[in-house]
C-alpha atoms as a PDB file:
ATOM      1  CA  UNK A   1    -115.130  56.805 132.146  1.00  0.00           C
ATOM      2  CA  UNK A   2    -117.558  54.301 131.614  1.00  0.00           C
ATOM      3  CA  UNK A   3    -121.158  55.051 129.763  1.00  0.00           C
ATOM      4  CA  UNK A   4    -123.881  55.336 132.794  1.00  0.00           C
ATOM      5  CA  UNK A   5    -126.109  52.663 131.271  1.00  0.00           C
ATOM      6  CA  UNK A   6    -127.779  51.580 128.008  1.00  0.00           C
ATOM      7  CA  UNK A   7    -131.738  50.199 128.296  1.00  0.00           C
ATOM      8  CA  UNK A   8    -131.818  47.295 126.079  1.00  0.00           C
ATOM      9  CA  UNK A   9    -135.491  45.692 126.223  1.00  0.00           C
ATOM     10  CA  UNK A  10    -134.420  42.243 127.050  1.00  0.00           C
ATOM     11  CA  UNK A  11    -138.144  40.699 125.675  1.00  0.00           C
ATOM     12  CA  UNK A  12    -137.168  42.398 122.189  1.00  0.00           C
ATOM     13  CA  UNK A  13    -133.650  40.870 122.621  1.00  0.00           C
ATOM     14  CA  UNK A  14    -135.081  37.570 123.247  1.00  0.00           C
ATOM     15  CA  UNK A  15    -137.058  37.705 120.557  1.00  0.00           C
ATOM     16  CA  UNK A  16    -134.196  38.959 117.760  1.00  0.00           C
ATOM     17  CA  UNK A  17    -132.366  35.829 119.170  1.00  0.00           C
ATOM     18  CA  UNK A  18    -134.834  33.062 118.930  1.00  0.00           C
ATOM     19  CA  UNK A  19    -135.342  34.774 115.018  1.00  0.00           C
ATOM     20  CA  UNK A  20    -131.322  33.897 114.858  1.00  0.00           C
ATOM     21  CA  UNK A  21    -131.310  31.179 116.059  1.00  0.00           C
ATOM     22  CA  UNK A  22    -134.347  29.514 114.295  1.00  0.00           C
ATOM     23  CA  UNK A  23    -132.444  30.529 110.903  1.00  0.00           C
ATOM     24  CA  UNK A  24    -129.786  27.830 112.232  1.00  0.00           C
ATOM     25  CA  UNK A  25    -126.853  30.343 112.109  1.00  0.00           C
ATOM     26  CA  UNK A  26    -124.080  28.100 113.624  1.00  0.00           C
ATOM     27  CA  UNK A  27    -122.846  31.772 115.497  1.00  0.00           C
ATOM     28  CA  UNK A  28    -123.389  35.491 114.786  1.00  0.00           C
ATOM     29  CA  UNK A  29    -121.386  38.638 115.895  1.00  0.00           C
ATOM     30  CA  UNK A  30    -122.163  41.197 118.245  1.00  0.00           C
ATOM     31  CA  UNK A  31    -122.673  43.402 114.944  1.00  0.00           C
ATOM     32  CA  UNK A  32    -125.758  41.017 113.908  1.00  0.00           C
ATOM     33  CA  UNK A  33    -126.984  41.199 116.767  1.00  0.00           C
ATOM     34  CA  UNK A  34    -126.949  44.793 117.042  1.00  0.00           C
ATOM     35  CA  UNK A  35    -128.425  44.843 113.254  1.00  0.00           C
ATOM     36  CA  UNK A  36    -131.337  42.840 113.864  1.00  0.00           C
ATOM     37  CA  UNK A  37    -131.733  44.598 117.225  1.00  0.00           C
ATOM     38  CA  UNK A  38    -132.150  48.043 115.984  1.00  0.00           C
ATOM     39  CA  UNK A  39    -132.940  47.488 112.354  1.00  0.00           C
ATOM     40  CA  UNK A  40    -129.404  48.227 111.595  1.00  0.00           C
ATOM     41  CA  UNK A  41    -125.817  49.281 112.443  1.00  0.00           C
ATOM     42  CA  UNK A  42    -124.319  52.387 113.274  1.00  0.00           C
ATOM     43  CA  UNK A  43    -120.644  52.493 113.010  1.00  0.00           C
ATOM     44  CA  UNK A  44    -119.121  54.511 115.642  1.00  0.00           C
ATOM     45  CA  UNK A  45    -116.226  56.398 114.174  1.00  0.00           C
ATOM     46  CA  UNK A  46    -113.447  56.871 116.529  1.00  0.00           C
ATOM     47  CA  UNK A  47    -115.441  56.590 119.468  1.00  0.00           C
ATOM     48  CA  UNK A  48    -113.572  55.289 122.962  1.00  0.00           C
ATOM     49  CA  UNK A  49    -115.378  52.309 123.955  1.00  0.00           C
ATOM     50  CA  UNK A  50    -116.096  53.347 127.366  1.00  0.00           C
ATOM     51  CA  UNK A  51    -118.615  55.629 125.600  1.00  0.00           C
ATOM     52  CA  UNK A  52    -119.282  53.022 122.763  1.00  0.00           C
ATOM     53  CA  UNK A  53    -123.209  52.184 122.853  1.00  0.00           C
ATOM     54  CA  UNK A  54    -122.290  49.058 120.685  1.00  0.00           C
ATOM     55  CA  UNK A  55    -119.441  48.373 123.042  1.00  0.00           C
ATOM     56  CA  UNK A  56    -121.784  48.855 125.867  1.00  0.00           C
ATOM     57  CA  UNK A  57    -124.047  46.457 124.082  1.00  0.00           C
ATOM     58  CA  UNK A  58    -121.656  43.818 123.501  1.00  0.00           C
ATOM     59  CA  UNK A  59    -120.795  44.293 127.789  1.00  0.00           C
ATOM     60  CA  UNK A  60    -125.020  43.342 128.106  1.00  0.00           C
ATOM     61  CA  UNK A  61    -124.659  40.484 126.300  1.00  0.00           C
ATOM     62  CA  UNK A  62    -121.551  39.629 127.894  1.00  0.00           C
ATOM     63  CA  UNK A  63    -122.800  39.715 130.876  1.00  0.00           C
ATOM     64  CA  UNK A  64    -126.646  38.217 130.286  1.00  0.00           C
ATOM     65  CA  UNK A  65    -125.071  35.777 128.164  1.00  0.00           C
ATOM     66  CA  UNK A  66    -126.972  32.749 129.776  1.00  0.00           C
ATOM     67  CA  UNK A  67    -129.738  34.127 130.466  1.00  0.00           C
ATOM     68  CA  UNK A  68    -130.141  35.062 126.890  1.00  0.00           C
ATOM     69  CA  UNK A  69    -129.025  31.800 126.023  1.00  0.00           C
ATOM     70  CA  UNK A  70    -125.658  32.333 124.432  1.00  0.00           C
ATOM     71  CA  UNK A  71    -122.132  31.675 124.945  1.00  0.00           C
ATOM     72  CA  UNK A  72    -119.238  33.844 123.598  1.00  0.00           C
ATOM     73  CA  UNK A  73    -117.092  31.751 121.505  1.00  0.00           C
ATOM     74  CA  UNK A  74    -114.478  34.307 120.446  1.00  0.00           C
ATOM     75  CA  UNK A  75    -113.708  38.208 121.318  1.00  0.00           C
ATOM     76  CA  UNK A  76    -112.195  41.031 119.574  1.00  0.00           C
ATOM     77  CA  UNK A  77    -112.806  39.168 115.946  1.00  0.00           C
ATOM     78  CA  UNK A  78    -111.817  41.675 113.105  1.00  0.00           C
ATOM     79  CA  UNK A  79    -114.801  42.636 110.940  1.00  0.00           C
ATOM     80  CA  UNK A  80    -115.262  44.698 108.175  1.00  0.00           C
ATOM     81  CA  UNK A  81    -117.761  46.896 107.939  1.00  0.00           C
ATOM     82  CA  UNK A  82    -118.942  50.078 105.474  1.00  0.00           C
ATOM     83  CA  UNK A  83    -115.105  49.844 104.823  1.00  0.00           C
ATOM     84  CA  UNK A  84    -113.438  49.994 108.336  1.00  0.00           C
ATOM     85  CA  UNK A  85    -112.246  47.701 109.843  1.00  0.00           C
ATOM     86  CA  UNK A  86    -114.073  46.882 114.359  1.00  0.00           C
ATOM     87  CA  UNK A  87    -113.855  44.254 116.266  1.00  0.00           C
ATOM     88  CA  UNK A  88    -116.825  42.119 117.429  1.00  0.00           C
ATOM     89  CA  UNK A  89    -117.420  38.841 119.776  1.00  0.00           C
ATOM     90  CA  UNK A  90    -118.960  36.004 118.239  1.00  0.00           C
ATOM     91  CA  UNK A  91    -121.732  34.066 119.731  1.00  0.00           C
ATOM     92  CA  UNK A  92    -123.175  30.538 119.590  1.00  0.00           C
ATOM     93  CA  UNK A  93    -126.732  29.360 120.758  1.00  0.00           C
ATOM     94  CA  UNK A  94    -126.885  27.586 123.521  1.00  0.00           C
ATOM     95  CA  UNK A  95    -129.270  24.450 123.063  1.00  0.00           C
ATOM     96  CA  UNK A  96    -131.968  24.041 125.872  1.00  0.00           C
ATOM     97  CA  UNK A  97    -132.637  21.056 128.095  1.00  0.00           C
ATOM     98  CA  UNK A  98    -136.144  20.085 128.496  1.00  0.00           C
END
């Protein structure tokens, strides 16, 4: 069973992304993102990701990807965070033509 929906406010999004990228981060994870999103993480703990609101978060980027101007350059990279071990797609900017 998926999650209904999440509301994500895409112009804060934008935002948290151009802040990335201006700090020339050559990619970030879905966990960064997340971070800088909402002022920080929240581990879910045994949580199905069908339910996941960072799982559900790393589906809107996933599929706003270039709109929001970034690419996914690798999925279901092993992270380590408070001490557990997720998984978390990493993303690189995509430059702009003028």
């Amino acid at each position: 069973m998926m999650a209904e929906h999440i509301s994500v406010d895409t112009n804060r999004l934008m935002d948290v992304l151009a802040e990335m990228h201006e700090k020339q981060l050559p990619s970030v994870l879905t966990t960064d993102i997340i971070e800088n999103y909402m002022g920080g993480f929240h581990q879910n703990k045994k949580v199905p990701p069908s339910v996941s609101w960072n799982a559900q978060f790393g589906k809107y980027l996933k599929a706003n990807a270039q709109s929001l101007g970034i690419t996914e350059i690798a999925a279901k990279e092993k992270v380590k965070l408070n001490g557990t071990m997720t998984s978390a797609s990493r993303w690189a900017f995509v430059e702009q033509c003028d």
